[in-house]
Structures are given as C-alpha cells and as structure tokens.
C-alpha atoms as a PDB file:
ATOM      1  CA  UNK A   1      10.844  -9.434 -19.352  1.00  0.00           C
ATOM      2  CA  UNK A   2      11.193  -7.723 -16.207  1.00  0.00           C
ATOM      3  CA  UNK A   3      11.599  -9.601 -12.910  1.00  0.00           C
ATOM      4  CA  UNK A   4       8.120  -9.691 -10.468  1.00  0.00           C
ATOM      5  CA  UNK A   5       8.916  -8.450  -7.060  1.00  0.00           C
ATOM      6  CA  UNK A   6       6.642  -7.688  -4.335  1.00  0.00           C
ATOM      7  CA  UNK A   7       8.141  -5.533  -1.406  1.00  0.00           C
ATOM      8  CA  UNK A   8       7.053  -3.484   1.472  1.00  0.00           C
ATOM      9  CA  UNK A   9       8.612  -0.469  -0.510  1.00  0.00           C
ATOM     10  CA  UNK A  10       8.045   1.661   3.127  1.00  0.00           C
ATOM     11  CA  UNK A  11       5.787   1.014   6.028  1.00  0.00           C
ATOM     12  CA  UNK A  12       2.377   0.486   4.507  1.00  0.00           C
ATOM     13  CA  UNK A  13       3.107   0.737   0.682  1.00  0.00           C
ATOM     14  CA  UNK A  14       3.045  -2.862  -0.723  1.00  0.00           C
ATOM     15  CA  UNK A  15       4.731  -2.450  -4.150  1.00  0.00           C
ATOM     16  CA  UNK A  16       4.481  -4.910  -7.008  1.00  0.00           C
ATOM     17  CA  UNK A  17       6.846  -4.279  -9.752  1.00  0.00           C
ATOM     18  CA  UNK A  18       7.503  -6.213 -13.280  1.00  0.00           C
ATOM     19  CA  UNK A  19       5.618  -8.914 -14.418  1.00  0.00           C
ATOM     20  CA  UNK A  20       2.339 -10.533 -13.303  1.00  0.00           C
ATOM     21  CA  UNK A  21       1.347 -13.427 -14.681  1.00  0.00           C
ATOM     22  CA  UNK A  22       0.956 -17.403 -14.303  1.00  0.00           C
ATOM     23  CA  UNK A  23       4.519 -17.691 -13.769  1.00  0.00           C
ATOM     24  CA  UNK A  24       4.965 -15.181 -11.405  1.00  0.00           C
ATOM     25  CA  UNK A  25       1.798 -15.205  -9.368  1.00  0.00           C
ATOM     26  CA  UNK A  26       1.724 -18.063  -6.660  1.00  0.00           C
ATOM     27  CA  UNK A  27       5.470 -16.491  -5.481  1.00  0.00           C
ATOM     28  CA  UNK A  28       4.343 -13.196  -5.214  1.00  0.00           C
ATOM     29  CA  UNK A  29       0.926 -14.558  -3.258  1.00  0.00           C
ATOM     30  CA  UNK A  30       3.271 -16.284  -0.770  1.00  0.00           C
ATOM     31  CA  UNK A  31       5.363 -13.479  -0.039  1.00  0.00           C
ATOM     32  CA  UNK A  32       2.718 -10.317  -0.466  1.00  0.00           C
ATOM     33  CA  UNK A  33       0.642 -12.502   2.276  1.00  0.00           C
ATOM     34  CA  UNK A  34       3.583 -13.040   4.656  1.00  0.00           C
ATOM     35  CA  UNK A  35       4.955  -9.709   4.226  1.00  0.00           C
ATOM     36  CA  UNK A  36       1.041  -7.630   5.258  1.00  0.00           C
ATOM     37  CA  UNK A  37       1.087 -10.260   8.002  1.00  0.00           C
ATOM     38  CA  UNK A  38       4.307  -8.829   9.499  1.00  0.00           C
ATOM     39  CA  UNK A  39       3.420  -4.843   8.524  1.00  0.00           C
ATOM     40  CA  UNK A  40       2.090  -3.189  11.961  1.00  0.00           C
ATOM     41  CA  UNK A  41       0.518  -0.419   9.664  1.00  0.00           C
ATOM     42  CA  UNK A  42      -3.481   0.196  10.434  1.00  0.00           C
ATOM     43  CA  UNK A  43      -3.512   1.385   6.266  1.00  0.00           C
ATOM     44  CA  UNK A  44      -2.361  -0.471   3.312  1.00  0.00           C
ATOM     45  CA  UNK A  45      -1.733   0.660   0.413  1.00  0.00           C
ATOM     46  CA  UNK A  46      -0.887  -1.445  -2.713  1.00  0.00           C
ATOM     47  CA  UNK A  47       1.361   0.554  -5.294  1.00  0.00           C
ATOM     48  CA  UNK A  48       0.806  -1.176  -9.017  1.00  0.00           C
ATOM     49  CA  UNK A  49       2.910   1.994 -10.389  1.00  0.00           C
ATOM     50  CA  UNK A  50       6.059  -0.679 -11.092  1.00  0.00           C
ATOM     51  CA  UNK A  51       4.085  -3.121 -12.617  1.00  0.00           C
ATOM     52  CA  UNK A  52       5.015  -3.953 -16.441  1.00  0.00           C
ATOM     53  CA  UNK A  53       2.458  -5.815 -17.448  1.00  0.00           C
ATOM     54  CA  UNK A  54      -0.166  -7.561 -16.049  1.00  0.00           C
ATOM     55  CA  UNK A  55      -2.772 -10.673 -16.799  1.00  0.00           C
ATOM     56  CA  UNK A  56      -5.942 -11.562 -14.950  1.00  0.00           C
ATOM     57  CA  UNK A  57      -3.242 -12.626 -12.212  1.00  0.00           C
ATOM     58  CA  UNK A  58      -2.499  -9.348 -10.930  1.00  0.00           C
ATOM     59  CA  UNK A  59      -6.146  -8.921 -10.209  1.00  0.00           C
ATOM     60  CA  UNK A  60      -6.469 -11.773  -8.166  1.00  0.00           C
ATOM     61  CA  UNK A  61      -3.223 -11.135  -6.694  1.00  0.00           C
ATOM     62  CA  UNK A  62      -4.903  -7.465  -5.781  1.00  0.00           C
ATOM     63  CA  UNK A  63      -7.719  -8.815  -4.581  1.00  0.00           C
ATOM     64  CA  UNK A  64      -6.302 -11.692  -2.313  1.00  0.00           C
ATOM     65  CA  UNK A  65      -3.885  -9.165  -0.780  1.00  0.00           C
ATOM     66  CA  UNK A  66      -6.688  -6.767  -0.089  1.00  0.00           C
ATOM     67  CA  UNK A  67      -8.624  -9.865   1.562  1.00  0.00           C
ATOM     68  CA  UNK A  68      -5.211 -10.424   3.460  1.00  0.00           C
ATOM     69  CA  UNK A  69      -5.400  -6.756   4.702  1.00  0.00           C
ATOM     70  CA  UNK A  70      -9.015  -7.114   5.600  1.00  0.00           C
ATOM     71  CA  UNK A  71      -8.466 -10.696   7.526  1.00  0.00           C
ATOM     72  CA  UNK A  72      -5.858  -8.236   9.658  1.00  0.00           C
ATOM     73  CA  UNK A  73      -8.000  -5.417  10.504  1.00  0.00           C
ATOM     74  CA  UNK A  74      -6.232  -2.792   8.139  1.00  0.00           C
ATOM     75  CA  UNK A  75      -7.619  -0.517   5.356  1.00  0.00           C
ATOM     76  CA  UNK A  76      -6.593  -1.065   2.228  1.00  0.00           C
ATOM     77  CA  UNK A  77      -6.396   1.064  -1.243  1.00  0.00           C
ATOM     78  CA  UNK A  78      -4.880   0.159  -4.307  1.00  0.00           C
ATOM     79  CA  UNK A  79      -2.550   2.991  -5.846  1.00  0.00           C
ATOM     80  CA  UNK A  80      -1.170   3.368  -9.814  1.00  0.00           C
ATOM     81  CA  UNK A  81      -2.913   0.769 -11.506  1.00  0.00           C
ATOM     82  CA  UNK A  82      -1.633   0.089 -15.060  1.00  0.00           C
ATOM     83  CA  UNK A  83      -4.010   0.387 -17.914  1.00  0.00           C
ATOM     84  CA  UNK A  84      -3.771  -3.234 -18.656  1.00  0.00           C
ATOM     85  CA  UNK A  85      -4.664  -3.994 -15.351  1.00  0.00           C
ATOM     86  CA  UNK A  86      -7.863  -1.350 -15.378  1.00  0.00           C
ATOM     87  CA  UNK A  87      -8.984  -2.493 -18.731  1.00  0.00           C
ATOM     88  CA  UNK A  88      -9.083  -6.388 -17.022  1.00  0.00           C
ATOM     89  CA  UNK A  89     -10.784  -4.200 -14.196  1.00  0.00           C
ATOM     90  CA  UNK A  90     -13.319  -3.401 -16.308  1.00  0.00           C
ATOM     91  CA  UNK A  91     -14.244  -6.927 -17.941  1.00  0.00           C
ATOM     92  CA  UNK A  92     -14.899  -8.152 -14.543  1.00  0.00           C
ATOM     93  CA  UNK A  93     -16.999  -5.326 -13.207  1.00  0.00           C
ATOM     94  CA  UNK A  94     -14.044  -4.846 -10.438  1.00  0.00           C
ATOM     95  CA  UNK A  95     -12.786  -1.351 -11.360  1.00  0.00           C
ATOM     96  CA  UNK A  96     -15.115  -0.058  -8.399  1.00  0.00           C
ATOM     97  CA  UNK A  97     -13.672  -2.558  -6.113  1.00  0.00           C
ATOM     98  CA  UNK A  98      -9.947  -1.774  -6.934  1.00  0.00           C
ATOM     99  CA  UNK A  99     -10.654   1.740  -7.681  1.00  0.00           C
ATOM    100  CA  UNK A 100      -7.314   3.513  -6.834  1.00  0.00           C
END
C-alpha cells in the first residue's frame, strides 16, 4: 500500500497522493484544511492524479477541502480524478460537483 500524503505540491495545487481511505482520511482532513488555510492563492486546485486508490473517503475529503476553499474566498477545481474515485462520483450524483 502506498503512503497518503497531502501537500501543497506548488502554490495553489493541493496534491493527494496514495491511499484514501478510513485509515488515512481524518490525517489528511487535518492537514489539507491547515495547509488551504495558510495558501495566499485566490485559485485552488486539487490534483487527485497521485492518488492510488480511493473509497467514499476521498470524496468527502474532496468535498470538505473544496468547502475549506470556499469558507476562504478562493475558487476551487478538482484536477485528475482516478476512475475509482469518478465511478463513486457517479453513485452519489457528485460527478457534476467534482467535475475536473
């Protein structure tokens, strides 16, 4: 299993990488909040390209970072989401709301 990291890969690109899932998640909340707190970026972009493999937790992840965005004034748009993540997308009718 790869390692979950979430970085500010450059000014503006949030970038999850490896694993989401239960085990991962409420780490990755913590420090994805904390770290769009501290970006000075108007735009934010969330890069899923890294990400391994995901479970319902990356969506709410997604979504809680792009209410973290909003809650600071800054755009947001969600780049290179992984199938598994789109398919979940899809169940939940939020593929137009993560569209990226």
């Amino acid at each position: 299993m790869t390692e979950a990291v979430v970085s500010m890969a450059e000014p503006g690109v949030l970038r999850l990488a490896g694993v989401l899932d239960y085990r991962s998640g409420p780490a990755l909340r913590k420090q994805g909040k904390a770290l769009i707190a501290g970006s000075g970026e108007p735009r934010l972009v969330l890069d899923c390209s890294a990400v391994a493999k995901s479970s319902s937790v990356g969506l709410s992840l997604l979504l809680a970072f792009m209410r973290d965005a909003q809650a600071a004034g800054k755009t947001c748009e969600v780049r290179g989401m992984p199938s598994d993540m789109r398919e979940i997308a899809e169940v939940y009718d939020l593929d137009e709301v993560l569209a990226g």
